[in-house]
C-alpha atoms as a PDB file:
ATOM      1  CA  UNK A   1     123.810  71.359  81.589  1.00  0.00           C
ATOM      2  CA  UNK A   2     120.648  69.992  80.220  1.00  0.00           C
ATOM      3  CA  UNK A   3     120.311  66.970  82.165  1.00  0.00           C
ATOM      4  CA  UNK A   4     121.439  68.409  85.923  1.00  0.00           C
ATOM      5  CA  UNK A   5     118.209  69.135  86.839  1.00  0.00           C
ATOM      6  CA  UNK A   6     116.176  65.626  87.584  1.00  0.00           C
ATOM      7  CA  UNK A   7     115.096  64.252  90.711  1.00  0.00           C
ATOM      8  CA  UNK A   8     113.725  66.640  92.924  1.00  0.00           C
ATOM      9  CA  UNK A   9     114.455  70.408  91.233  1.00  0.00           C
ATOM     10  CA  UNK A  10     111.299  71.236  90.643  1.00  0.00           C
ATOM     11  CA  UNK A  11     109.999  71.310  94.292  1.00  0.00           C
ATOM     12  CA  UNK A  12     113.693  72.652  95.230  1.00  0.00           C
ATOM     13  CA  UNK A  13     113.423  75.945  97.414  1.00  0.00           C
ATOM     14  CA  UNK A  14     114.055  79.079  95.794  1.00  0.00           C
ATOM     15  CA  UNK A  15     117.255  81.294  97.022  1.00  0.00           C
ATOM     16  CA  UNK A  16     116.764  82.999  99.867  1.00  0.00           C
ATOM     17  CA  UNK A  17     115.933  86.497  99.697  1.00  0.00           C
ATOM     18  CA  UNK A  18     116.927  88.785 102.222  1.00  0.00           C
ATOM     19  CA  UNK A  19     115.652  92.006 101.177  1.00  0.00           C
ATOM     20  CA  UNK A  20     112.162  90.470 101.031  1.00  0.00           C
ATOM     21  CA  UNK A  21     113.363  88.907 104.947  1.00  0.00           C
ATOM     22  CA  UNK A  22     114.560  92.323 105.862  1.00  0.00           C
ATOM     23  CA  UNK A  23     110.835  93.707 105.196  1.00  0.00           C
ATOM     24  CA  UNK A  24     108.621  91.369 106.606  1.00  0.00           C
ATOM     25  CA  UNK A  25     111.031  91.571 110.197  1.00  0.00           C
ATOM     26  CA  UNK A  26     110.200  95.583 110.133  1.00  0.00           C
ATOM     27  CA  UNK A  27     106.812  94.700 109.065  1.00  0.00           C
ATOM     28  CA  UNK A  28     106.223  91.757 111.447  1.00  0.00           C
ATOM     29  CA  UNK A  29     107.247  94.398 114.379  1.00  0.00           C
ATOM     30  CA  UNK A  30     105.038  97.277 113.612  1.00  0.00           C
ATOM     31  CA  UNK A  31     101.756  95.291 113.295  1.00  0.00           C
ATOM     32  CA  UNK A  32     102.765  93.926 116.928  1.00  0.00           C
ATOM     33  CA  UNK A  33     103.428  97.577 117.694  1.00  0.00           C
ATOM     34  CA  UNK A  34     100.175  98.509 116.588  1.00  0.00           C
ATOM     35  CA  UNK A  35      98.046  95.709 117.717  1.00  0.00           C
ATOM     36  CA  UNK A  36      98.892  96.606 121.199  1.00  0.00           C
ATOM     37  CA  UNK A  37      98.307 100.296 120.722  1.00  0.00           C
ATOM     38  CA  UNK A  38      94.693  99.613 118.888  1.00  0.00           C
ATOM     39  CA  UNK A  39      93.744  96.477 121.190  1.00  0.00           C
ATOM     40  CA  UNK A  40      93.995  99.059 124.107  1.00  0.00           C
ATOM     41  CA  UNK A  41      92.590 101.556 122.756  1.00  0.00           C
ATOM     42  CA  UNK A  42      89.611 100.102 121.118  1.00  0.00           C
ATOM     43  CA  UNK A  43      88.175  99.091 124.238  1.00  0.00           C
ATOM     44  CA  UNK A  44      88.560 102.390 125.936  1.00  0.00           C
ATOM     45  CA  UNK A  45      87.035 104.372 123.409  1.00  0.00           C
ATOM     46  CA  UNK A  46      84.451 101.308 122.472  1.00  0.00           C
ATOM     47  CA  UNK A  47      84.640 101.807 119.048  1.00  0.00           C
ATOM     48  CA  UNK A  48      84.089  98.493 116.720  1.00  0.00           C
ATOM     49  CA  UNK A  49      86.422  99.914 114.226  1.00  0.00           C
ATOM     50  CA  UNK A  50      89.230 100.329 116.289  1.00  0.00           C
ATOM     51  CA  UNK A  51      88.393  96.432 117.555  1.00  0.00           C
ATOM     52  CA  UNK A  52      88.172  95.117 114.546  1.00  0.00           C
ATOM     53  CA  UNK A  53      91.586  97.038 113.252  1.00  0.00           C
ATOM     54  CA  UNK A  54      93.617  96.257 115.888  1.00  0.00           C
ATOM     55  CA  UNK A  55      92.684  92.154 115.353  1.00  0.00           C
ATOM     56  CA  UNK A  56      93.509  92.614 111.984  1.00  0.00           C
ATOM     57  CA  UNK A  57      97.195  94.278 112.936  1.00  0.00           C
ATOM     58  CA  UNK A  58      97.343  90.740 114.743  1.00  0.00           C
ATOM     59  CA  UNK A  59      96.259  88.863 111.961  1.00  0.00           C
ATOM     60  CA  UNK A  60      98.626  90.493 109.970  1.00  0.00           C
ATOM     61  CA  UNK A  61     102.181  90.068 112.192  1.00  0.00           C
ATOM     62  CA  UNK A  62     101.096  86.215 112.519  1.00  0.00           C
ATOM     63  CA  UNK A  63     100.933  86.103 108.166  1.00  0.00           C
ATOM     64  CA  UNK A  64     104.486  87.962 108.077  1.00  0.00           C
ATOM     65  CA  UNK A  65     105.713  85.351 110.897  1.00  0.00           C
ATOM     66  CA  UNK A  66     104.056  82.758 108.741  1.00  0.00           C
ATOM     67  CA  UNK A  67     105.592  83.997 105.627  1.00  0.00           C
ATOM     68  CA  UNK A  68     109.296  84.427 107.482  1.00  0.00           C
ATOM     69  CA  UNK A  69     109.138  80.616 108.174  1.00  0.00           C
ATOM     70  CA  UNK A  70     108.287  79.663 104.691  1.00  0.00           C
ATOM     71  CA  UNK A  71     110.244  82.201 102.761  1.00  0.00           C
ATOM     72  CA  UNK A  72     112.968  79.830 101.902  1.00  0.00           C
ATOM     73  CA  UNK A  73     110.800  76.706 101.355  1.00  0.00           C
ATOM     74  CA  UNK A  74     109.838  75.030  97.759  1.00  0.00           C
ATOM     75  CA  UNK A  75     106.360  76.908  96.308  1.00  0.00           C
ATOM     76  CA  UNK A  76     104.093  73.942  97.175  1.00  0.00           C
ATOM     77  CA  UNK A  77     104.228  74.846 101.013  1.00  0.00           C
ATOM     78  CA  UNK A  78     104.197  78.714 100.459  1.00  0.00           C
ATOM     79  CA  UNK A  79     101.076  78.399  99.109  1.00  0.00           C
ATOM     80  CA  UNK A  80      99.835  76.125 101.838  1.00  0.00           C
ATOM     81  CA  UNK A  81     100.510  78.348 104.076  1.00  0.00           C
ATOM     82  CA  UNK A  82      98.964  80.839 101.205  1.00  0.00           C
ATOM     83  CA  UNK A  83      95.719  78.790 101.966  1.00  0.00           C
ATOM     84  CA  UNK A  84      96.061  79.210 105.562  1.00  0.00           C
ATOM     85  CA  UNK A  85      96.268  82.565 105.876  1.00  0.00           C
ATOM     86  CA  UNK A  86      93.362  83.453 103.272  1.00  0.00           C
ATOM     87  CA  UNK A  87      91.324  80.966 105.705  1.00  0.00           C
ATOM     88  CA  UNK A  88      92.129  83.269 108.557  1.00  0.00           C
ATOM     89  CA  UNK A  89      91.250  86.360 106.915  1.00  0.00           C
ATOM     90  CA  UNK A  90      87.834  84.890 105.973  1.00  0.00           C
ATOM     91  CA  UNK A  91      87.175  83.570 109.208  1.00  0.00           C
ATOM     92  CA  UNK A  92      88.802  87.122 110.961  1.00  0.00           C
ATOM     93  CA  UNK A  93      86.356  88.709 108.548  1.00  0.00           C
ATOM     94  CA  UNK A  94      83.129  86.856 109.853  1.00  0.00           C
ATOM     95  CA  UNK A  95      84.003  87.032 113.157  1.00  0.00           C
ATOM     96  CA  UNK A  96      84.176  91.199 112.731  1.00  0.00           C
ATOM     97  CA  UNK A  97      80.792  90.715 111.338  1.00  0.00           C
ATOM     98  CA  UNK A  98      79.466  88.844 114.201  1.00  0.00           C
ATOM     99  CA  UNK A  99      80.837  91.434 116.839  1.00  0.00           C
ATOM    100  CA  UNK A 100      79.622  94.618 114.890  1.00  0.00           C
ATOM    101  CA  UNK A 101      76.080  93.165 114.909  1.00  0.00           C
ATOM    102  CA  UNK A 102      76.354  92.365 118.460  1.00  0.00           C
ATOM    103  CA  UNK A 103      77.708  96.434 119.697  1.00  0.00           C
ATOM    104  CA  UNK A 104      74.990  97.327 117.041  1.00  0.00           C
ATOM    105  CA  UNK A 105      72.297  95.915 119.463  1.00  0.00           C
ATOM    106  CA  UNK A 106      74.343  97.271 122.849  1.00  0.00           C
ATOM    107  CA  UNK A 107      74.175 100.558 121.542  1.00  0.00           C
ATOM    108  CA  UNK A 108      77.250 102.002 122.873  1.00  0.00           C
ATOM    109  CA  UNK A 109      78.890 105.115 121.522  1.00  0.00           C
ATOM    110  CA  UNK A 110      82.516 105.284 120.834  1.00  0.00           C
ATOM    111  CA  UNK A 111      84.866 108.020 121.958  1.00  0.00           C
ATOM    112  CA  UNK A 112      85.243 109.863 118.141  1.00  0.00           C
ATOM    113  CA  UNK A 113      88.661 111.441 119.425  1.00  0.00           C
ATOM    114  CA  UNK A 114      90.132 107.992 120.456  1.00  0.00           C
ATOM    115  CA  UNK A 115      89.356 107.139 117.210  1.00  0.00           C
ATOM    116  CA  UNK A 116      90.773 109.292 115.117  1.00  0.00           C
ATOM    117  CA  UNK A 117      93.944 109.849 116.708  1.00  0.00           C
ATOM    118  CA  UNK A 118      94.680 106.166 116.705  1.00  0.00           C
ATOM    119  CA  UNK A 119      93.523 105.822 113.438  1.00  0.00           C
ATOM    120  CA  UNK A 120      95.562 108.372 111.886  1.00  0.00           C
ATOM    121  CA  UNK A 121      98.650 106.850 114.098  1.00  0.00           C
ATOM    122  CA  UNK A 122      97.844 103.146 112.479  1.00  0.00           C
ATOM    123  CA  UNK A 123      97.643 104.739 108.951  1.00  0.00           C
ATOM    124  CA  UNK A 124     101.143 106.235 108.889  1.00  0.00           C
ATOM    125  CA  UNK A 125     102.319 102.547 110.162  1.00  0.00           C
ATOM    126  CA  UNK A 126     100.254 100.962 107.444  1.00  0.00           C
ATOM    127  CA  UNK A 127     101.490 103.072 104.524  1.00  0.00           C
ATOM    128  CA  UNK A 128     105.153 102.591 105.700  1.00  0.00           C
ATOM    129  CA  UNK A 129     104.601  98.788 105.715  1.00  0.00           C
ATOM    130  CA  UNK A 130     103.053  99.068 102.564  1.00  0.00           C
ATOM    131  CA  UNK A 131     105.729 101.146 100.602  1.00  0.00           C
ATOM    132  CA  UNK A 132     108.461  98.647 101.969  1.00  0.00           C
ATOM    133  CA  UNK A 133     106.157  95.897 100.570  1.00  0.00           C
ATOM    134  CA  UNK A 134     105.067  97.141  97.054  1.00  0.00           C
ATOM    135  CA  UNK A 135     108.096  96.146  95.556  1.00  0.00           C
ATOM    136  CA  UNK A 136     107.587  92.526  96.641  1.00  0.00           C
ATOM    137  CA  UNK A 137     103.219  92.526  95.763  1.00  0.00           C
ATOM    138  CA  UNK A 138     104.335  90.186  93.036  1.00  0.00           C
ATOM    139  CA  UNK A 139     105.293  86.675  92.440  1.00  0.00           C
ATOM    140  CA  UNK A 140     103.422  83.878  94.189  1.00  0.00           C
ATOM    141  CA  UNK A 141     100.166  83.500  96.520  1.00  0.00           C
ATOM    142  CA  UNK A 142     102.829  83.964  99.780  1.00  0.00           C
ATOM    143  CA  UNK A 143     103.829  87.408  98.613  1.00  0.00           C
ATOM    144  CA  UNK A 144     100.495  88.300  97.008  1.00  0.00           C
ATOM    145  CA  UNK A 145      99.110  87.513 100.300  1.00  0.00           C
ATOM    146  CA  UNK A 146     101.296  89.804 102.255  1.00  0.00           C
ATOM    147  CA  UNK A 147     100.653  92.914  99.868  1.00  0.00           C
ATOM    148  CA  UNK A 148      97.144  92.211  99.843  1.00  0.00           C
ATOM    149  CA  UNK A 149      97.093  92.543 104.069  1.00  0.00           C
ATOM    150  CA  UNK A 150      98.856  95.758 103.890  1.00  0.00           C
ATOM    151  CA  UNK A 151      96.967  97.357 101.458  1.00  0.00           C
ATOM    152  CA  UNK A 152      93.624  96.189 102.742  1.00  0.00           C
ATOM    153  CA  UNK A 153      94.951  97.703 106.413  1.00  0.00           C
ATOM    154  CA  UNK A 154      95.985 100.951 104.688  1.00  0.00           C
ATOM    155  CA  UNK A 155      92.585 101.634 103.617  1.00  0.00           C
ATOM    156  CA  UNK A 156      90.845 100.191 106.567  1.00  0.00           C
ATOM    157  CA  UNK A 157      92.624 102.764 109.036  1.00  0.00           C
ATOM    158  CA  UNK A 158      91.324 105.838 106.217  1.00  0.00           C
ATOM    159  CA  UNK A 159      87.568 104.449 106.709  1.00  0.00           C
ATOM    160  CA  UNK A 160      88.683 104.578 110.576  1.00  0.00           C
ATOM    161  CA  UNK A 161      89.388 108.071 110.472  1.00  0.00           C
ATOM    162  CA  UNK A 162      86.270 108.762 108.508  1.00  0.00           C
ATOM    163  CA  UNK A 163      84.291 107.239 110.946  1.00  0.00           C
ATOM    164  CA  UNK A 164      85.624 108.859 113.835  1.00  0.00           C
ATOM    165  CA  UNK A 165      84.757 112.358 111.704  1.00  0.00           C
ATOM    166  CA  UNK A 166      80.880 110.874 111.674  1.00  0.00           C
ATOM    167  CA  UNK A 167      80.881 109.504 115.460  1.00  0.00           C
ATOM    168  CA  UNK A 168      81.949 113.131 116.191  1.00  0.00           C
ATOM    169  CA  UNK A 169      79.224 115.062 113.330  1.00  0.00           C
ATOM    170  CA  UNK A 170      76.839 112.919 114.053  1.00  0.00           C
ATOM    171  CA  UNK A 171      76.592 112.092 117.794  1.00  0.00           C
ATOM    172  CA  UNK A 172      75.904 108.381 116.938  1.00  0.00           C
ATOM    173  CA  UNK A 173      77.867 104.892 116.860  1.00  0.00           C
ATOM    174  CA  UNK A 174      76.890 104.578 112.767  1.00  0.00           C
ATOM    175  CA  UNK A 175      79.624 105.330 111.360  1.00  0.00           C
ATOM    176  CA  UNK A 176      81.857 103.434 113.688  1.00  0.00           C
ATOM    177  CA  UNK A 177      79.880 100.240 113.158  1.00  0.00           C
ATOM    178  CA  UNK A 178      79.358 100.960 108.866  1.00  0.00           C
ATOM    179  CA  UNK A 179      83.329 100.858 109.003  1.00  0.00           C
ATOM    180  CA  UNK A 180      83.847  97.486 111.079  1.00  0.00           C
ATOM    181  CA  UNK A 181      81.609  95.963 108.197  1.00  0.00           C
ATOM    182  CA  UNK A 182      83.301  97.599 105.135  1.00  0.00           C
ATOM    183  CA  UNK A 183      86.879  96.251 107.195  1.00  0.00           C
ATOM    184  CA  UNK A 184      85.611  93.020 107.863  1.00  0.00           C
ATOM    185  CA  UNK A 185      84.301  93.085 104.330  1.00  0.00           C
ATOM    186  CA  UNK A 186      87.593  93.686 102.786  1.00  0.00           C
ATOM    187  CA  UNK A 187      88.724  90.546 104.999  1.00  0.00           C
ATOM    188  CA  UNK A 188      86.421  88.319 103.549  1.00  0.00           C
ATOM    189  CA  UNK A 189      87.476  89.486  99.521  1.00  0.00           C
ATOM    190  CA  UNK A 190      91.178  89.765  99.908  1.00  0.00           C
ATOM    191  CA  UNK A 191      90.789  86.615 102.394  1.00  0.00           C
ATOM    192  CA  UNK A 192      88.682  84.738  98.706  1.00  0.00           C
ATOM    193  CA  UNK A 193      91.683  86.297  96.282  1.00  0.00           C
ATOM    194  CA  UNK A 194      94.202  84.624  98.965  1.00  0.00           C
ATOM    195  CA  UNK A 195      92.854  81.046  98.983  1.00  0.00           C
ATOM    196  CA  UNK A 196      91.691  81.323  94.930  1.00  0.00           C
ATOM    197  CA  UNK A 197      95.255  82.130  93.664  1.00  0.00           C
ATOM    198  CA  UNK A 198      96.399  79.804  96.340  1.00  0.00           C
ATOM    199  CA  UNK A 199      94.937  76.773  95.173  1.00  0.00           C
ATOM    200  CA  UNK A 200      95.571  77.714  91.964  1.00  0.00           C
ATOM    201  CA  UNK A 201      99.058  77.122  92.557  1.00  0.00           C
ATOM    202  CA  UNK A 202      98.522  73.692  94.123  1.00  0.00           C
ATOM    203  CA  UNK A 203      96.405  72.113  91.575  1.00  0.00           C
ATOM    204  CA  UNK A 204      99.081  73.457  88.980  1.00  0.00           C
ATOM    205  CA  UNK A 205     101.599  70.818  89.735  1.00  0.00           C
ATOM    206  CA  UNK A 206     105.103  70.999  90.546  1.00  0.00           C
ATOM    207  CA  UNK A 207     106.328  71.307  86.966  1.00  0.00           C
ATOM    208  CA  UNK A 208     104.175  74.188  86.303  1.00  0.00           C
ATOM    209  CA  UNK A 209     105.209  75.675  89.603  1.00  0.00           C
ATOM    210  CA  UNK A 210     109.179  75.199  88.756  1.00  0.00           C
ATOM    211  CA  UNK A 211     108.583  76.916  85.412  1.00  0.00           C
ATOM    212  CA  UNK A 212     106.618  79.964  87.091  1.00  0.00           C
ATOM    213  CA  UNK A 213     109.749  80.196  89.706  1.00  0.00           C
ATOM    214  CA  UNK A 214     112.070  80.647  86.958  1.00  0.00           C
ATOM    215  CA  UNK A 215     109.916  82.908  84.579  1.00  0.00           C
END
């Protein structure tokens, strides 16, 4: 009836959705998967790109574990945790920046067939996580947040491969290092679109919020 919702229902939590749970489980296991696999292999083969990747597979299972514990919580603290996440892909992104400059100077050559093994081995992970996800890349800054990671990895491990073609054509550590900036650049922009749409949703208010919920 029209007056049972008062007091607190428009910061109530949502229902819990178990088909969006279900995904970000399976998703939360392959980036740990893969982290290990990359993290490994990235310094044997002392490629940048594979570095940089295999942080960002980290990155990415401690946003689904984030997202798991907030999943059932009222909009106001999925987007905090919205916020903190976008913060960790901008600093993630400047830190990749940082350590491609630094190999840059050391002048070490990666192993190209490391690279591209691994790399097409990370894609078919990514593009799994990210068809089990595309039906969820609505809704609020949590979710967004979540699709954004998985896309963003999708096309990082394709520039991977790439690179590992141009290590191998070209007999230098280029195109290894020219990816590890275009992945840490796509950390710092989906990192922005995370933390804008974020704080969008805080500075919206909680009646605003309630009536996006239910739209």
């Amino acid at each position: 009836m029209a007056g049972g919702c008062c007091g607190g229902c428009e910061t109530a939590p949502p229902p819990k959705d178990w088909a969006w749970r279900r995904v970000l489980w399976i998703a939360l296991a392959v980036n740990l998967g893969m982290f290990a696999v990359e993290v490994g292999a990235g310094v044997s083969a002392r490629s940048a790109a594979l570095r940089a990747d295999a942080l960002d597979f980290l990155g990415d299972a401690a946003n689904y574990a984030i997202s798991l514990g907030v999943a059932g919580l009222a909009v106001r603290w999925r987007a905090r945790a919205a916020l903190l996440k976008g913060a960790s892909l901008l600093a993630l992104g400047l830190w990749v920046l940082g350590s491609t400059a630094w190999m840059a100077v050391s002048g070490m050559l990666p192993a190209p067939e490391t690279m591209g093994a691994v790399g097409v081995l990370a894609l078919a992970a990514n593009m799994s996580c990210a068809l089990l996800l595309w039906r969820h890349r609505g809704g609020d800054a949590n979710r967004s947040s979540v699709w954004i990671c998985s896309r963003n990895d999708a096309i990082g491990n394709v520039a991977v491969v790439a690179a590992a073609l141009g290590v191998f054509g070209t007999g230098t550590a280029w195109p290894d290092l020219l990816v590890a900036v275009v992945l840490a650049g796509l950390g710092v922009s989906g990192g922005w679109q995370i933390v804008a749409k974020a704080r969008r949703e805080l500075l919206a208010g909680p009646v605003h919020q309630a009536a996006r919920e239910g739209a």
